[in-house]
PDB file of N, CA and C in Angstrom:
ATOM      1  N   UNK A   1     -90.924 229.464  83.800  1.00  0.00           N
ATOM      2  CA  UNK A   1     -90.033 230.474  84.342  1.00  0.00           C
ATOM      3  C   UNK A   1     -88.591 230.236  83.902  1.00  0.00           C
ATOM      4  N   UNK A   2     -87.962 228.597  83.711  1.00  0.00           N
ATOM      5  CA  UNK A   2     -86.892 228.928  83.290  1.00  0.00           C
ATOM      6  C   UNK A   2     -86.389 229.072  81.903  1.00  0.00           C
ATOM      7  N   UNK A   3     -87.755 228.837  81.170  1.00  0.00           N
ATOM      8  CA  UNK A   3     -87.345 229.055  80.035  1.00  0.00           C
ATOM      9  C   UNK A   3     -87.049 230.644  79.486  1.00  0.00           C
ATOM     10  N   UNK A   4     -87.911 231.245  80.583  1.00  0.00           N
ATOM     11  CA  UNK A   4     -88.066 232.905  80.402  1.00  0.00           C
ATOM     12  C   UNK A   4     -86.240 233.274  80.710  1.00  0.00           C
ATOM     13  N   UNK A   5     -85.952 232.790  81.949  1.00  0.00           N
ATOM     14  CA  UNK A   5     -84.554 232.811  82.141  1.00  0.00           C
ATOM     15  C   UNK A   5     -83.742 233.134  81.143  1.00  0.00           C
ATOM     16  N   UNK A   6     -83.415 231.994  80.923  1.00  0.00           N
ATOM     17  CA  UNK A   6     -82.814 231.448  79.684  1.00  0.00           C
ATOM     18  C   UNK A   6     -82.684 231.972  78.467  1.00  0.00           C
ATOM     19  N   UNK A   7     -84.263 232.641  78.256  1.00  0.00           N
ATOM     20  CA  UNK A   7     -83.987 233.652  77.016  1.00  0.00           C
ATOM     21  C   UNK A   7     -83.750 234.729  77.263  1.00  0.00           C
ATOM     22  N   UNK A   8     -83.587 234.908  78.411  1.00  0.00           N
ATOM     23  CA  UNK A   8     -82.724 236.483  78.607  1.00  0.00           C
ATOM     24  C   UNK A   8     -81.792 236.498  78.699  1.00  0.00           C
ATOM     25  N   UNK A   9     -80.828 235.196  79.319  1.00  0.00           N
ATOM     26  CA  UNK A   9     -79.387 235.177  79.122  1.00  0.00           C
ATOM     27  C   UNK A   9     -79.220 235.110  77.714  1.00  0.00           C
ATOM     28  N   UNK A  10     -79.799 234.300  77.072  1.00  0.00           N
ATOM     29  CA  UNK A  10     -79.299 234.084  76.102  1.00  0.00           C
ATOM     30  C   UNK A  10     -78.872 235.588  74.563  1.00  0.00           C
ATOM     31  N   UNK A  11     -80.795 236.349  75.231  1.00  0.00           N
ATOM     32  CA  UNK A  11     -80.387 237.736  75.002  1.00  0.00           C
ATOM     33  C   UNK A  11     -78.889 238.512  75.280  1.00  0.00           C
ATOM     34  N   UNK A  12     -78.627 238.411  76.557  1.00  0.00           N
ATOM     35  CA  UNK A  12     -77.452 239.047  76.962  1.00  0.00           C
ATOM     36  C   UNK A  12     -76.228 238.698  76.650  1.00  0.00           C
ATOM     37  N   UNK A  13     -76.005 237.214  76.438  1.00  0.00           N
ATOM     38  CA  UNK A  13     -74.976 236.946  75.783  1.00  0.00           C
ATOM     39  C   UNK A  13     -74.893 237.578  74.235  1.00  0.00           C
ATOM     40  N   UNK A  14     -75.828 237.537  73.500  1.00  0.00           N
ATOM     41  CA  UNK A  14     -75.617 237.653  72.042  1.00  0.00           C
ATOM     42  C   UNK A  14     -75.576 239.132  71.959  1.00  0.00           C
ATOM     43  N   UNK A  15     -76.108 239.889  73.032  1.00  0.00           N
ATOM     44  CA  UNK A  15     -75.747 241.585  72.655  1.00  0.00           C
ATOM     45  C   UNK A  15     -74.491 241.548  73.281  1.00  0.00           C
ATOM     46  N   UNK A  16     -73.933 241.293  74.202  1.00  0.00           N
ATOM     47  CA  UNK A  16     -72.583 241.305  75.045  1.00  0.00           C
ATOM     48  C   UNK A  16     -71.311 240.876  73.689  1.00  0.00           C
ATOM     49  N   UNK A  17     -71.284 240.111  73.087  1.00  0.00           N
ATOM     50  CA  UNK A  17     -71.025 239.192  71.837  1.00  0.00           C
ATOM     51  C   UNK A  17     -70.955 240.047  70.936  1.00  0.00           C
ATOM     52  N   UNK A  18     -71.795 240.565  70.052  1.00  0.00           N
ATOM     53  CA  UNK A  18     -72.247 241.668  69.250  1.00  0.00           C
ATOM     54  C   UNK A  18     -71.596 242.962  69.328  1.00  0.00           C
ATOM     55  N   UNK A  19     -71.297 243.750  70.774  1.00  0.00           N
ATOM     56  CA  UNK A  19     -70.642 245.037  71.003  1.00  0.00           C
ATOM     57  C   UNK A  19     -69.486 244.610  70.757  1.00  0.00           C
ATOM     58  N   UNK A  20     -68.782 243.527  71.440  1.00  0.00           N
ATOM     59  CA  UNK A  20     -67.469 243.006  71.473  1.00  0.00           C
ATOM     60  C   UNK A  20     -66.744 242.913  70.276  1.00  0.00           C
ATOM     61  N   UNK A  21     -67.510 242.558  69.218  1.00  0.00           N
ATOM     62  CA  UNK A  21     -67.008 242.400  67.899  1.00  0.00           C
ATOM     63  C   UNK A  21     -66.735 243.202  67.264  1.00  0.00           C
ATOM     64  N   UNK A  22     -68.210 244.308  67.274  1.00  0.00           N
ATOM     65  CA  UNK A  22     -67.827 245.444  67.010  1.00  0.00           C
ATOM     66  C   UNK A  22     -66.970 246.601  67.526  1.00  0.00           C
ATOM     67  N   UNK A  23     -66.472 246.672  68.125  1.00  0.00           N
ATOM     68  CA  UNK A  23     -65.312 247.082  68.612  1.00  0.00           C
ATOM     69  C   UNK A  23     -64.138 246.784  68.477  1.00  0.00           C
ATOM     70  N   UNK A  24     -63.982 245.178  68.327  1.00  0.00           N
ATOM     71  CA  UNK A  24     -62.700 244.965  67.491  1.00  0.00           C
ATOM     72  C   UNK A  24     -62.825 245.341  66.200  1.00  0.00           C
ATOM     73  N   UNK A  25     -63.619 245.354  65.292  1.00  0.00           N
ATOM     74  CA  UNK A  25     -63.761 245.979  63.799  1.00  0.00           C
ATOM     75  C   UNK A  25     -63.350 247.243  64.242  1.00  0.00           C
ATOM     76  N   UNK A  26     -64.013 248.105  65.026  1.00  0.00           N
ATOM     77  CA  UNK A  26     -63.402 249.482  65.027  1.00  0.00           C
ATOM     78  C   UNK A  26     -62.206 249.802  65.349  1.00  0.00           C
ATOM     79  N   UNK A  27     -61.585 248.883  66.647  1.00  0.00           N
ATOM     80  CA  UNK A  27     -60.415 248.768  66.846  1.00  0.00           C
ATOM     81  C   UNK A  27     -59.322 248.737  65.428  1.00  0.00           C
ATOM     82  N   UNK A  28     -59.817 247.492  64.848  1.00  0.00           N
ATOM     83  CA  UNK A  28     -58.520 247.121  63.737  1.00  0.00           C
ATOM     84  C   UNK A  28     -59.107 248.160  62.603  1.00  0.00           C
ATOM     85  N   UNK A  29     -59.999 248.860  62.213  1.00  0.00           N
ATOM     86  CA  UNK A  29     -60.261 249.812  60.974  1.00  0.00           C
ATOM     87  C   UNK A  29     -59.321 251.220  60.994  1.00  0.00           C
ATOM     88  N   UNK A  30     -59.544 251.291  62.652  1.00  0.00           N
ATOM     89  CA  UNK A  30     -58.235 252.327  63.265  1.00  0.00           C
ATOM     90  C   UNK A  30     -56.608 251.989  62.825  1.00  0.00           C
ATOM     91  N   UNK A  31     -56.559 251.189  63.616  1.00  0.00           N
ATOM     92  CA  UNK A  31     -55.248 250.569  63.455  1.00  0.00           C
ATOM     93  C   UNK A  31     -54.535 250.664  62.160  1.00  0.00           C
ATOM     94  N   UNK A  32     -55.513 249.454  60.859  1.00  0.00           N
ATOM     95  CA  UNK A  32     -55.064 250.096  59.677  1.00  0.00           C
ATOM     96  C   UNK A  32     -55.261 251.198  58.725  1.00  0.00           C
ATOM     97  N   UNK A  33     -56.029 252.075  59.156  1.00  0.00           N
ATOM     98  CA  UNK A  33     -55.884 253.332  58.656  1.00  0.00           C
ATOM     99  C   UNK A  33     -54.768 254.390  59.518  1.00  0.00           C
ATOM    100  N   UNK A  34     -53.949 253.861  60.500  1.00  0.00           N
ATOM    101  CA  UNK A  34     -52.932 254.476  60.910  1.00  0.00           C
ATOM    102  C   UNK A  34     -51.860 253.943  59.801  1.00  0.00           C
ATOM    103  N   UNK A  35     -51.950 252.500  59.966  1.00  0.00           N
ATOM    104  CA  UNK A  35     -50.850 252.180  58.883  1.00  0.00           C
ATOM    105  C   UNK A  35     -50.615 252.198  57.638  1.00  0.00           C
ATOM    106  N   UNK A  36     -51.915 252.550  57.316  1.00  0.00           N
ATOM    107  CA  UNK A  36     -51.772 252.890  55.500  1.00  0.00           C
ATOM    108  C   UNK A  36     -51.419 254.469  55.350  1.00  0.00           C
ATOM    109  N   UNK A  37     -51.565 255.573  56.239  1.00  0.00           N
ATOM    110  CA  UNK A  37     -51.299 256.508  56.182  1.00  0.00           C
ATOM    111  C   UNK A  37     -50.241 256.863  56.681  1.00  0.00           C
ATOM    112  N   UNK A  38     -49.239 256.195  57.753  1.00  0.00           N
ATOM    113  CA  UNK A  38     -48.221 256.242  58.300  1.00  0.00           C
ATOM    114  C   UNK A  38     -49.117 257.773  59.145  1.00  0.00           C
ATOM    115  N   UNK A  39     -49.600 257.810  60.271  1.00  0.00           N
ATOM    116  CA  UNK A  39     -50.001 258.507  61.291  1.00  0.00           C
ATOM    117  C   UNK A  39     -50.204 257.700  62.408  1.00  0.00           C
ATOM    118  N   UNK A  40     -49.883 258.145  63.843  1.00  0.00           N
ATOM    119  CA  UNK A  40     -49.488 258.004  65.053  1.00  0.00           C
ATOM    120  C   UNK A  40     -51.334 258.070  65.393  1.00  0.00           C
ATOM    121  N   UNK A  41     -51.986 256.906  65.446  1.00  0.00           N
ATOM    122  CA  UNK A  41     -53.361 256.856  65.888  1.00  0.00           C
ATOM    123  C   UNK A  41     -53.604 256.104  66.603  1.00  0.00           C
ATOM    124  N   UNK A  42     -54.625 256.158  67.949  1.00  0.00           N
ATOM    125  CA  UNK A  42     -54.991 255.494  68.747  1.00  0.00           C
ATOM    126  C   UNK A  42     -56.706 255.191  68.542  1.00  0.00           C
ATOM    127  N   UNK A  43     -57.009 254.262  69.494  1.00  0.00           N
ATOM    128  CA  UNK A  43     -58.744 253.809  69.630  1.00  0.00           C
ATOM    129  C   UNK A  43     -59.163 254.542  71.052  1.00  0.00           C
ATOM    130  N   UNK A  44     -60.100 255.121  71.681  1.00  0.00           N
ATOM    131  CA  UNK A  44     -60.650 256.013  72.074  1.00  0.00           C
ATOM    132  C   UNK A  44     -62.367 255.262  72.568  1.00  0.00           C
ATOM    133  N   UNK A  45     -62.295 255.070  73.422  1.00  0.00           N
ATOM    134  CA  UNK A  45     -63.674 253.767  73.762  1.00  0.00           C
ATOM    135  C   UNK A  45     -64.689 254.652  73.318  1.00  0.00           C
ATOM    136  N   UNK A  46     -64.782 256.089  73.545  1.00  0.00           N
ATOM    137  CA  UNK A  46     -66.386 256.672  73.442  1.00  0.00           C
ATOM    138  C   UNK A  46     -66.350 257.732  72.248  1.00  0.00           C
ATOM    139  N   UNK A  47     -65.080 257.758  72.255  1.00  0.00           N
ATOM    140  CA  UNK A  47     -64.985 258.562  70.790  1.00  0.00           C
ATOM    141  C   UNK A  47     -64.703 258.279  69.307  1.00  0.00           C
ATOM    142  N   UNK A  48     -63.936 256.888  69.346  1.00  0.00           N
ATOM    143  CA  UNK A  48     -63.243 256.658  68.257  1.00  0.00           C
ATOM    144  C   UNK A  48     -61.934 256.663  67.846  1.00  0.00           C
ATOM    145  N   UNK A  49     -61.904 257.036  66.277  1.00  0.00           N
ATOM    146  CA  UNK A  49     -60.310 256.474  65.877  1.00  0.00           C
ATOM    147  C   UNK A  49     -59.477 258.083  66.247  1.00  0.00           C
ATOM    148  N   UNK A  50     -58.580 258.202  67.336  1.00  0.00           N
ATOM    149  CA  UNK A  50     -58.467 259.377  67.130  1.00  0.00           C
ATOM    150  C   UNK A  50     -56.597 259.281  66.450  1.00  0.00           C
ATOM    151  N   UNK A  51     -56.340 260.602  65.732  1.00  0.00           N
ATOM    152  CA  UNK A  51     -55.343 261.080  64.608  1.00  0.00           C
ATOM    153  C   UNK A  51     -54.830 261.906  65.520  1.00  0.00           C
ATOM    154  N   UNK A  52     -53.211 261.993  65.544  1.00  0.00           N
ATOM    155  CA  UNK A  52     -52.203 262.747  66.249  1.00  0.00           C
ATOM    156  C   UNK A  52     -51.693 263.780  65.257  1.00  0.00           C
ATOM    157  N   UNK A  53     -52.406 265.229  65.336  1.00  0.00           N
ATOM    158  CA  UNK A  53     -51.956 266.072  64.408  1.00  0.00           C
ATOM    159  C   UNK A  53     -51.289 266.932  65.137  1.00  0.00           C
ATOM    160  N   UNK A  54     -50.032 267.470  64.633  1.00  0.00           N
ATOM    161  CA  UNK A  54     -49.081 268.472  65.106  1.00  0.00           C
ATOM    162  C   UNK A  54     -49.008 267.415  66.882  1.00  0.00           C
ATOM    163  N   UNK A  55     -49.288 268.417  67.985  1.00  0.00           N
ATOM    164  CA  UNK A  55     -49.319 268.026  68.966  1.00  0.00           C
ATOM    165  C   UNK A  55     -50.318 267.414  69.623  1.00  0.00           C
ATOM    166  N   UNK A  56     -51.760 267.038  69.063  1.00  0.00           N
ATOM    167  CA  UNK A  56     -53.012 267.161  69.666  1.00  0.00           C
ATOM    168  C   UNK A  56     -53.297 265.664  68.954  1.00  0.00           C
ATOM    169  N   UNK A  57     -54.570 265.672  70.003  1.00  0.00           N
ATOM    170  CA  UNK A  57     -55.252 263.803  69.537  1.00  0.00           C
ATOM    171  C   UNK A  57     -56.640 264.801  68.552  1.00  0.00           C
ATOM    172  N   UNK A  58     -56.570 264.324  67.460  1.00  0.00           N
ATOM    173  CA  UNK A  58     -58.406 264.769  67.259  1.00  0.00           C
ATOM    174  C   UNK A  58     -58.958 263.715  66.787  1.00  0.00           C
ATOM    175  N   UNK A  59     -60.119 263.784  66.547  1.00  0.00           N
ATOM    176  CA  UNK A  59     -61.105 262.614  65.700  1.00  0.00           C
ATOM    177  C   UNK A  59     -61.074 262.048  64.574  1.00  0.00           C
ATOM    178  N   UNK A  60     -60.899 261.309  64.087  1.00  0.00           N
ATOM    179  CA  UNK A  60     -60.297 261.075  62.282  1.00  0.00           C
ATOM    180  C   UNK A  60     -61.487 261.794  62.131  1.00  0.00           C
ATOM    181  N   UNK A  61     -62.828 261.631  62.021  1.00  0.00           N
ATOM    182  CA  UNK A  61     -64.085 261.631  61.169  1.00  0.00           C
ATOM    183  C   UNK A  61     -64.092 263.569  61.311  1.00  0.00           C
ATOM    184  N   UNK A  62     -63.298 264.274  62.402  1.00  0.00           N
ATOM    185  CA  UNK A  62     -62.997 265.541  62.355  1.00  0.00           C
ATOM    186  C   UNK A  62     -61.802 266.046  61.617  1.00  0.00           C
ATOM    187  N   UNK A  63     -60.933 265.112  61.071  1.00  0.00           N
ATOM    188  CA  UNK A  63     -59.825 265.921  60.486  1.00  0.00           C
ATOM    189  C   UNK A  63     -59.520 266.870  59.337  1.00  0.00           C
ATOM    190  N   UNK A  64     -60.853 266.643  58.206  1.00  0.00           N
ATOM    191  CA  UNK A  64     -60.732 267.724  57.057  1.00  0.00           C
ATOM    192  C   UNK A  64     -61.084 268.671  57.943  1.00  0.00           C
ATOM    193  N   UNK A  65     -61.525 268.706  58.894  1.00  0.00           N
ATOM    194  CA  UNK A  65     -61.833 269.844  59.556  1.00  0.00           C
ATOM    195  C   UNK A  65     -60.581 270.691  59.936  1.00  0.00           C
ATOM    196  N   UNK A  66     -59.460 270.024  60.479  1.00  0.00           N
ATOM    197  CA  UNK A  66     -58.351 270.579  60.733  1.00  0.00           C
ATOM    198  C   UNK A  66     -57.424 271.079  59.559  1.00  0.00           C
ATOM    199  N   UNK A  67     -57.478 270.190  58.084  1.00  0.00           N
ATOM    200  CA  UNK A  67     -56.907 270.212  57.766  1.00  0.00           C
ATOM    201  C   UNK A  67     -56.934 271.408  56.793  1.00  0.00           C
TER     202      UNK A  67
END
């Protein structure tokens, strides 16, 4: 039984671990694609990198759309 334990924490740590990281990658991919473009962009937990066009937040991965 405690080995069963054990491998479920251990499960939970390494997916807990795993999201975390990835999110800082998404975090900083945002970040410097604000700064290589000189645009006013934020991170967005369920949406993404979002782009400050004219007055409005939109989605980077939506912006040829705007543009």
């Amino acid at each position: 039984m405690k080995k069963r334990t054990f491998g479920l924490i251990a499960v939970v740590v390494i997916t807990a671990v795993v999201i975390l990281v990835s999110r800082a990658i998404a975090w900083g991919s945002c970040s410097w694609y604000g700064y290589q473009t000189d645009r006013e962009v934020r991170y967005a937990a369920f949406v993404g990198c979002m782009v400050k066009v004219q007055e409005h937040w939109i989605p980077r991965v939506e912006l040829r759309v705007v543009q």
